[in-house]
C-alpha atoms as a PDB file:
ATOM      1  CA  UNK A   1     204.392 110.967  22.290  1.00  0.00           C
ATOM      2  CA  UNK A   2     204.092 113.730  24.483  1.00  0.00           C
ATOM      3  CA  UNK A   3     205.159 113.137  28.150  1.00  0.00           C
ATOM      4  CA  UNK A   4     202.166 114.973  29.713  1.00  0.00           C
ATOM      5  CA  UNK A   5     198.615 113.923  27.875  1.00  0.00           C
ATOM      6  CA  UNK A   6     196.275 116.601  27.094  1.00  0.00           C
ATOM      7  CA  UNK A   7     192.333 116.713  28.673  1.00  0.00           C
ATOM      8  CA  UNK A   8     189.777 115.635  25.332  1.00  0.00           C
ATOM      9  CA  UNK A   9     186.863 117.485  25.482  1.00  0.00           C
ATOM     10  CA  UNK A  10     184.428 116.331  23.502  1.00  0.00           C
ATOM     11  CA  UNK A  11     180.678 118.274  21.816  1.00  0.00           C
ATOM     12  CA  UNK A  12     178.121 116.645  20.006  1.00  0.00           C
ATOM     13  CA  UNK A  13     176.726 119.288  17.445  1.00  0.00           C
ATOM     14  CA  UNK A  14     173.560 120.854  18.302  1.00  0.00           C
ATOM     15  CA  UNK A  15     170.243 120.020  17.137  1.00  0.00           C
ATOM     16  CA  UNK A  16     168.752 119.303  13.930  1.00  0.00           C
ATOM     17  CA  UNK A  17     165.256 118.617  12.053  1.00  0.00           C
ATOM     18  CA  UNK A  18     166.645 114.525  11.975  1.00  0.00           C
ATOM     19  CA  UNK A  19     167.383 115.246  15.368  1.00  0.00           C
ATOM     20  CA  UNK A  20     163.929 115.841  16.500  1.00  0.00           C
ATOM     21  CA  UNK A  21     162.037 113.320  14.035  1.00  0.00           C
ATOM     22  CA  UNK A  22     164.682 110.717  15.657  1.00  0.00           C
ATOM     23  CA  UNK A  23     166.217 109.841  12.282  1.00  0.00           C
ATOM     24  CA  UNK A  24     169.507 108.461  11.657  1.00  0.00           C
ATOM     25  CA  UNK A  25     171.758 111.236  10.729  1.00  0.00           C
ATOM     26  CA  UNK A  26     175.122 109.979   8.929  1.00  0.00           C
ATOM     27  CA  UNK A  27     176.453 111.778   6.188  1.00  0.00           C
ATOM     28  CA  UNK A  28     173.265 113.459   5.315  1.00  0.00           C
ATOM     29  CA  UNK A  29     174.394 117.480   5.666  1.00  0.00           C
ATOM     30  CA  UNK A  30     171.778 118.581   7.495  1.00  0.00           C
ATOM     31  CA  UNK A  31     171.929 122.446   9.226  1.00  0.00           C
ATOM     32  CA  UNK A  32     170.797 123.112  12.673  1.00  0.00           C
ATOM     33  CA  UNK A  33     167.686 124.375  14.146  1.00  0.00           C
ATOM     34  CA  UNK A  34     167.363 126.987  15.587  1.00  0.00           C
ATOM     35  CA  UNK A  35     167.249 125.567  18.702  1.00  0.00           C
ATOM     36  CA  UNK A  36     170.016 123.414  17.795  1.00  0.00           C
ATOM     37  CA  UNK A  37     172.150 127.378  16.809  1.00  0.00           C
ATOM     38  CA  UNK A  38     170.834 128.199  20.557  1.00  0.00           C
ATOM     39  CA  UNK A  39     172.209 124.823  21.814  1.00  0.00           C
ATOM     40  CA  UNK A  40     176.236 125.573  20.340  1.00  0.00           C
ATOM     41  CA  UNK A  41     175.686 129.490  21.601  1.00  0.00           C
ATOM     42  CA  UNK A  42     175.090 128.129  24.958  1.00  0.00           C
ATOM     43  CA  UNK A  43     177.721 125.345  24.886  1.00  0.00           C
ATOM     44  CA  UNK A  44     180.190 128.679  23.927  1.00  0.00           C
ATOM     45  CA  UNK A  45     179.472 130.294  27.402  1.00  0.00           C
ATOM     46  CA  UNK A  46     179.812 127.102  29.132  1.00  0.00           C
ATOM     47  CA  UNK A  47     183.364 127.117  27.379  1.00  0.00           C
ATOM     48  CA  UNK A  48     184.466 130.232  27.544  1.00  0.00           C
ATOM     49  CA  UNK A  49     187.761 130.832  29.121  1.00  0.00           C
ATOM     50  CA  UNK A  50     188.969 127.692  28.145  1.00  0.00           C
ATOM     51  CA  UNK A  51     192.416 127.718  26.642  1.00  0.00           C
ATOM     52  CA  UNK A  52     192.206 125.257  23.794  1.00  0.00           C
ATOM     53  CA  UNK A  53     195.399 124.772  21.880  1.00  0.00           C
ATOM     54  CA  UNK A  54     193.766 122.435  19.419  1.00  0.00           C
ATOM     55  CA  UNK A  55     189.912 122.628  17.847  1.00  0.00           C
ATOM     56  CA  UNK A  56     189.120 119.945  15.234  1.00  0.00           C
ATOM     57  CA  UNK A  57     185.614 119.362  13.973  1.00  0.00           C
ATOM     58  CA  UNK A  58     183.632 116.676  11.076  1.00  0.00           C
ATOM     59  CA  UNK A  59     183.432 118.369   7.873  1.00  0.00           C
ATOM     60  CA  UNK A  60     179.930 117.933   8.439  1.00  0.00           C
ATOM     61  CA  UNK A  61     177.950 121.294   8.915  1.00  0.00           C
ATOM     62  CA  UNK A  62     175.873 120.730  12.041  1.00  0.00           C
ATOM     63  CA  UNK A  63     179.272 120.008  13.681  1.00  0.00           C
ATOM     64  CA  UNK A  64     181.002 122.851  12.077  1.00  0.00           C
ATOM     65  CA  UNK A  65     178.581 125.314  12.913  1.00  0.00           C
ATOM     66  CA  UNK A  66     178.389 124.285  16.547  1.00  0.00           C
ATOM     67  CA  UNK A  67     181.811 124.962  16.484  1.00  0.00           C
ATOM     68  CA  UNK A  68     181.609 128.332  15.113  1.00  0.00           C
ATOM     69  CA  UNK A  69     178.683 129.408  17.119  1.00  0.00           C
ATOM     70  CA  UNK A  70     180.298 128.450  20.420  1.00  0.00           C
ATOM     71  CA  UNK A  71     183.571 130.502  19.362  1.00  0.00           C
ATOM     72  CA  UNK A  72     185.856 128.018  17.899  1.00  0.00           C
ATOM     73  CA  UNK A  73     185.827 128.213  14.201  1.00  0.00           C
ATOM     74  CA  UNK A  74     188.736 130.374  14.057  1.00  0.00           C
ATOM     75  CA  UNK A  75     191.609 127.812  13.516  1.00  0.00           C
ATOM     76  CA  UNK A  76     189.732 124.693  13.993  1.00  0.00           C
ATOM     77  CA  UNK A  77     191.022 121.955  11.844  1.00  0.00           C
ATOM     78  CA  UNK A  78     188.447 120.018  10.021  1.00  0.00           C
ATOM     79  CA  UNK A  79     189.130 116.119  10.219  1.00  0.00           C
ATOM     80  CA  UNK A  80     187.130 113.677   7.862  1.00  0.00           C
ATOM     81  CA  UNK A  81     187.829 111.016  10.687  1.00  0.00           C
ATOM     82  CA  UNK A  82     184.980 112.884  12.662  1.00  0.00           C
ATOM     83  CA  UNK A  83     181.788 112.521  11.100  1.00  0.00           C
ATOM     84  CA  UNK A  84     179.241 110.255  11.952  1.00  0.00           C
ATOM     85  CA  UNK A  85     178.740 106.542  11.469  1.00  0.00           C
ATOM     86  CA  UNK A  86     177.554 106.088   7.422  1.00  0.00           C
ATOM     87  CA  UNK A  87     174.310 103.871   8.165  1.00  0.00           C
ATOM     88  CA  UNK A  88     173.953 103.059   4.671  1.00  0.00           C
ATOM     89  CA  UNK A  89     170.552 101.800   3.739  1.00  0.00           C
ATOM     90  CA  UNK A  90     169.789 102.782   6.939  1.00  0.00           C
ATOM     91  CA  UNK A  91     170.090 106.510   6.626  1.00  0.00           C
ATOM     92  CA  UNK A  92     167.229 108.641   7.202  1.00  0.00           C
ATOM     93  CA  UNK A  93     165.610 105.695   8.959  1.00  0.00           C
ATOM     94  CA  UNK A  94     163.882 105.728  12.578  1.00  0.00           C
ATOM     95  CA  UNK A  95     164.947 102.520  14.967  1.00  0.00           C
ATOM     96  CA  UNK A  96     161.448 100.964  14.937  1.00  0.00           C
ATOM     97  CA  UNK A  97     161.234 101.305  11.450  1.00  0.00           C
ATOM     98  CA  UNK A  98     164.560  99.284  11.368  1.00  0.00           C
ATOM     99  CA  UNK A  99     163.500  96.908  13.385  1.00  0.00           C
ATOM    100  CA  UNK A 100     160.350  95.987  11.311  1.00  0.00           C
ATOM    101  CA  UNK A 101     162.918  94.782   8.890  1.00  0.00           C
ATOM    102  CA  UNK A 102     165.483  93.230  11.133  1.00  0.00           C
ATOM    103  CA  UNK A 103     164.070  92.867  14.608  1.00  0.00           C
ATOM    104  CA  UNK A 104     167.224  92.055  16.005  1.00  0.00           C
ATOM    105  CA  UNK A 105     169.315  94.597  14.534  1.00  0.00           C
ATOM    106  CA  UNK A 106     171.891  96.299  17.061  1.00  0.00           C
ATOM    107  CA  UNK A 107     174.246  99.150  15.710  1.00  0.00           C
ATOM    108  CA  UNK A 108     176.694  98.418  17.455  1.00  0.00           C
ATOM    109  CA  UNK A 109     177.083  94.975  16.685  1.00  0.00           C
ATOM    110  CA  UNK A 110     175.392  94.584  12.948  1.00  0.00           C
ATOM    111  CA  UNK A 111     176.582  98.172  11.400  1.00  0.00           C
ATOM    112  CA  UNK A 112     174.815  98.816   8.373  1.00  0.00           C
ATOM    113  CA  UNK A 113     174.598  97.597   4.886  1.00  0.00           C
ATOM    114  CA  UNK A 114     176.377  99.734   2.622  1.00  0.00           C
ATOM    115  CA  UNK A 115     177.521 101.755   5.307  1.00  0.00           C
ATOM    116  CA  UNK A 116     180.364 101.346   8.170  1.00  0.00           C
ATOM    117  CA  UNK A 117     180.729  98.520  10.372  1.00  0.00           C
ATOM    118  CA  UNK A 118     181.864  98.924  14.078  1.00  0.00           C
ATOM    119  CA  UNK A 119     185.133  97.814  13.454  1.00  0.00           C
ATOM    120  CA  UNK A 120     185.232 100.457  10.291  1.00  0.00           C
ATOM    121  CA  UNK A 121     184.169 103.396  13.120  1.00  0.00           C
ATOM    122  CA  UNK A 122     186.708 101.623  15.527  1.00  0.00           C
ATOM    123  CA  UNK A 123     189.502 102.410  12.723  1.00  0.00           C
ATOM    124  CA  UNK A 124     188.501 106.148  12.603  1.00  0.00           C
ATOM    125  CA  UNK A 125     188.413 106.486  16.367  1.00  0.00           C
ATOM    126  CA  UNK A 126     191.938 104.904  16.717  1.00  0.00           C
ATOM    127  CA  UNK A 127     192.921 107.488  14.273  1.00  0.00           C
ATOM    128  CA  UNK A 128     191.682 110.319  15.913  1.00  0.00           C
ATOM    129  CA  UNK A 129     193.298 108.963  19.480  1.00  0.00           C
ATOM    130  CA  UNK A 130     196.616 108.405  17.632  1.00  0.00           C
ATOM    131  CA  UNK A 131     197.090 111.867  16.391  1.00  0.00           C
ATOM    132  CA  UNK A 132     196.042 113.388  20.158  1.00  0.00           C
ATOM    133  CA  UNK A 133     198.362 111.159  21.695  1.00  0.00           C
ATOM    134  CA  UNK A 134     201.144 113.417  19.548  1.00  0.00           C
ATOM    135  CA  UNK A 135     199.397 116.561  20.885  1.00  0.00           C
ATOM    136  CA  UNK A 136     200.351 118.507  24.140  1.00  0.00           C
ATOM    137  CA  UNK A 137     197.825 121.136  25.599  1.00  0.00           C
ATOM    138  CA  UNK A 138     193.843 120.598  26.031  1.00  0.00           C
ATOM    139  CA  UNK A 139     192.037 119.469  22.732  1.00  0.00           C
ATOM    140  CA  UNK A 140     188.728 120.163  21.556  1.00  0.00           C
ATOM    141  CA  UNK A 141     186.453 117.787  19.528  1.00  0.00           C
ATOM    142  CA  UNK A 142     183.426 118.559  17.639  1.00  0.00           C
ATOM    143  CA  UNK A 143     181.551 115.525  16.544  1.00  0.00           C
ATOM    144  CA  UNK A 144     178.233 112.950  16.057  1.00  0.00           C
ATOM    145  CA  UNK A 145     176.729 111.222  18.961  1.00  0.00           C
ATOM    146  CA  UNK A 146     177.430 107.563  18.107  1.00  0.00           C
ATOM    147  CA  UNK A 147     180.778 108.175  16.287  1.00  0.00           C
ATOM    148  CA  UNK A 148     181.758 109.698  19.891  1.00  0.00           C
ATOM    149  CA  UNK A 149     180.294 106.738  21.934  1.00  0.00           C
ATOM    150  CA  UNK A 150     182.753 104.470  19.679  1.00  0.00           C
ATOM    151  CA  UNK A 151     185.719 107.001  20.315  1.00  0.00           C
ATOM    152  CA  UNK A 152     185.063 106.645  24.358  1.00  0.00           C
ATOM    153  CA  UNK A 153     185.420 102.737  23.642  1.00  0.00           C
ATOM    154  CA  UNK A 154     188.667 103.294  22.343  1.00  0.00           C
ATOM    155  CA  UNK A 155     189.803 105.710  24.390  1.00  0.00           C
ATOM    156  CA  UNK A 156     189.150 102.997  27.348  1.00  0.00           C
ATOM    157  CA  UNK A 157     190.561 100.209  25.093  1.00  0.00           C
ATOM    158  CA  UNK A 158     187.600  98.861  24.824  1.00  0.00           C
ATOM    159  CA  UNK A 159     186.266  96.744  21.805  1.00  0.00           C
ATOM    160  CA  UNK A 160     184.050  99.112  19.300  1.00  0.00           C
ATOM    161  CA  UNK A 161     180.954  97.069  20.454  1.00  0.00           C
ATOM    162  CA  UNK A 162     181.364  98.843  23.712  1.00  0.00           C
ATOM    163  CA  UNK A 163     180.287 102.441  22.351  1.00  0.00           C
ATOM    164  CA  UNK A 164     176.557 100.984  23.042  1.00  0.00           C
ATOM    165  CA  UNK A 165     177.428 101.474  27.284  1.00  0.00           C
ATOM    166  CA  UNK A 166     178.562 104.954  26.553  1.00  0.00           C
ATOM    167  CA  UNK A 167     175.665 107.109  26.652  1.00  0.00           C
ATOM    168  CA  UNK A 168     176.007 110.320  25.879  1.00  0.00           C
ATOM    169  CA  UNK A 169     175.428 113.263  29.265  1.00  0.00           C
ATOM    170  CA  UNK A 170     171.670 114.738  28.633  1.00  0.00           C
ATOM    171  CA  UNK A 171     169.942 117.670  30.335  1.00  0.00           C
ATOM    172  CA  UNK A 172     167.072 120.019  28.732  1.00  0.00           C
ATOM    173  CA  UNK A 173     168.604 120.869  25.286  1.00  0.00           C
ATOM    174  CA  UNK A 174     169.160 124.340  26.544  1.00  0.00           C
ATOM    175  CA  UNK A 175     171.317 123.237  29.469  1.00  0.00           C
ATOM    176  CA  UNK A 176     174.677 121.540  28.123  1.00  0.00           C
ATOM    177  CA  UNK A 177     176.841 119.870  30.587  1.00  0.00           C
ATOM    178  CA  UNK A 178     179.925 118.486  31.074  1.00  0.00           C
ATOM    179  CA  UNK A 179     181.266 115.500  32.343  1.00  0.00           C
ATOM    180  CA  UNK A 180     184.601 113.784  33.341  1.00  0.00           C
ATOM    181  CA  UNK A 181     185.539 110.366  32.430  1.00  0.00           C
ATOM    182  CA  UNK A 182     188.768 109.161  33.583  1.00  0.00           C
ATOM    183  CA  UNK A 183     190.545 106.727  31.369  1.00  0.00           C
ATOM    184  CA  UNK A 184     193.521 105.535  28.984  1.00  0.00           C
ATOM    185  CA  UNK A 185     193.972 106.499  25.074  1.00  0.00           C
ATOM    186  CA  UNK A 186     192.353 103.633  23.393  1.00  0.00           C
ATOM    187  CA  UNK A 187     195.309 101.345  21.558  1.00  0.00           C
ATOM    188  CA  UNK A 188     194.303  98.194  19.759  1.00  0.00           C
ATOM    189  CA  UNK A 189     193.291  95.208  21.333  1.00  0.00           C
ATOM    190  CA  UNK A 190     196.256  93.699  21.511  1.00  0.00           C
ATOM    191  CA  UNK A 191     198.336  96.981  23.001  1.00  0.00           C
ATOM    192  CA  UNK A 192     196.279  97.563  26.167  1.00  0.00           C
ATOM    193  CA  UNK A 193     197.905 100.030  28.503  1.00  0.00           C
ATOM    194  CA  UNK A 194     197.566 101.317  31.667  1.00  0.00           C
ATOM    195  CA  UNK A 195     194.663 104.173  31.710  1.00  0.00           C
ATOM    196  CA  UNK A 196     196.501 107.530  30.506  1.00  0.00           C
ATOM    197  CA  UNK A 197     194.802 110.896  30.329  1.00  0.00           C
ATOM    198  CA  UNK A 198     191.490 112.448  30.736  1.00  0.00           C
ATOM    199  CA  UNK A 199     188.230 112.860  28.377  1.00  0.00           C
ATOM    200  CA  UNK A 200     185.980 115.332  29.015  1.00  0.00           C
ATOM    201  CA  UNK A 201     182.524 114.981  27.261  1.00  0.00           C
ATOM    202  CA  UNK A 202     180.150 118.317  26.698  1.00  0.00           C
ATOM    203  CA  UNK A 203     176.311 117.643  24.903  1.00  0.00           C
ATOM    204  CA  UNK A 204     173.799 119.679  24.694  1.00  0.00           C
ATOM    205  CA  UNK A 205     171.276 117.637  22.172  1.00  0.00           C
ATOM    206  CA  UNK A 206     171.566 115.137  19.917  1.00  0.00           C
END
């Protein structure tokens, strides 16, 4: 492991049409809006200047795009582990509409049936922290809203339950922001250490 850990920053993709009908988004491969194109142009000037020595994004194309629109594609690395939770049954589905079946249902306790459970998103998120722990330089992330609340969980060494604290940073969609949390690379439960690095989280819709 490298001796000095690098900063995570962290983008959810831009907006799309599940975005604003509030549907759950997993592995369908929806594009952005054009709102949502506006969204990763912006999050690009907000970046620029930063020297990134590593760019990974979901295979997904809202989270590739946003990548390429804020001037990363070129030598990103696509990694599987990044796309979004697989809800299953529950894909294309709104919460209330959920809840009319299973009026307790909570993501991140219940997962999904036929899709991931949190401990199954908990698995890719150690992943993902295992191979940055191997990096050196500043890393940049390009991922889904709740498979990112999971992967600050970890990071913190937190149980996979946890992602549900972890809101994601919100202004106007227009307006990204950024936003420091301090904190150690997520190990298993069993292998807590002291907090280690930094993650760095930039959204700019969901």
């Amino acid at each position: 492991m490298s001796e000095s850990l690098p900063s995570i920053y962290v983008a959810r993709h831009g907006e799309t049409a599940w975005t604003v009908s509030r549907q759950h988004t997993g592995l369908t491969d929806l594009p952005l809006t054009e709102r949502g194109e506006r969204n990763a142009r912006s999050l690009g000037e907000r970046l620029k200047g930063s020297p990134f020595a590593h760019v990974f994004t979901s295979p997904l194309q809202r989270a590739r795009r946003t990548c390429e629109l804020a001037g990363f594609g070129k030598g990103a690395i696509v990694d599987p582990d990044l796309v979004e939770w697989n809800y299953g049954a529950y894909e294309g589905l709104k919460t209330d509409g959920i809840h009319q079946q299973r009026p307790d249902w909570v993501l991140f306790r219940d997962g999904c049936p036929g899709g991931e459970t949190p401990a199954d998103i908990g698995d890719r998120a150690d992943r993902v922290i295992g191979r940055l722990r191997d990096l050196s330089g500043d890393v940049l992330l390009f991922s889904s809203g709740h498979f990112l609340r999971v992967m600050a969980a970890r990071w913190l060494g937190l149980e996979p339950a946890a992602g549900r604290f972890f809101l994601p940073g919100y202004r106007h969609p227009e307006r990204p922001r950024l936003r420091t949390r301090q904190g150690g690379v997520g190990d298993p439960p069993l292998e807590r250490r002291p907090p280690r690095g930094r993650m760095r989280e930039t959204t700019h819709g969901d």
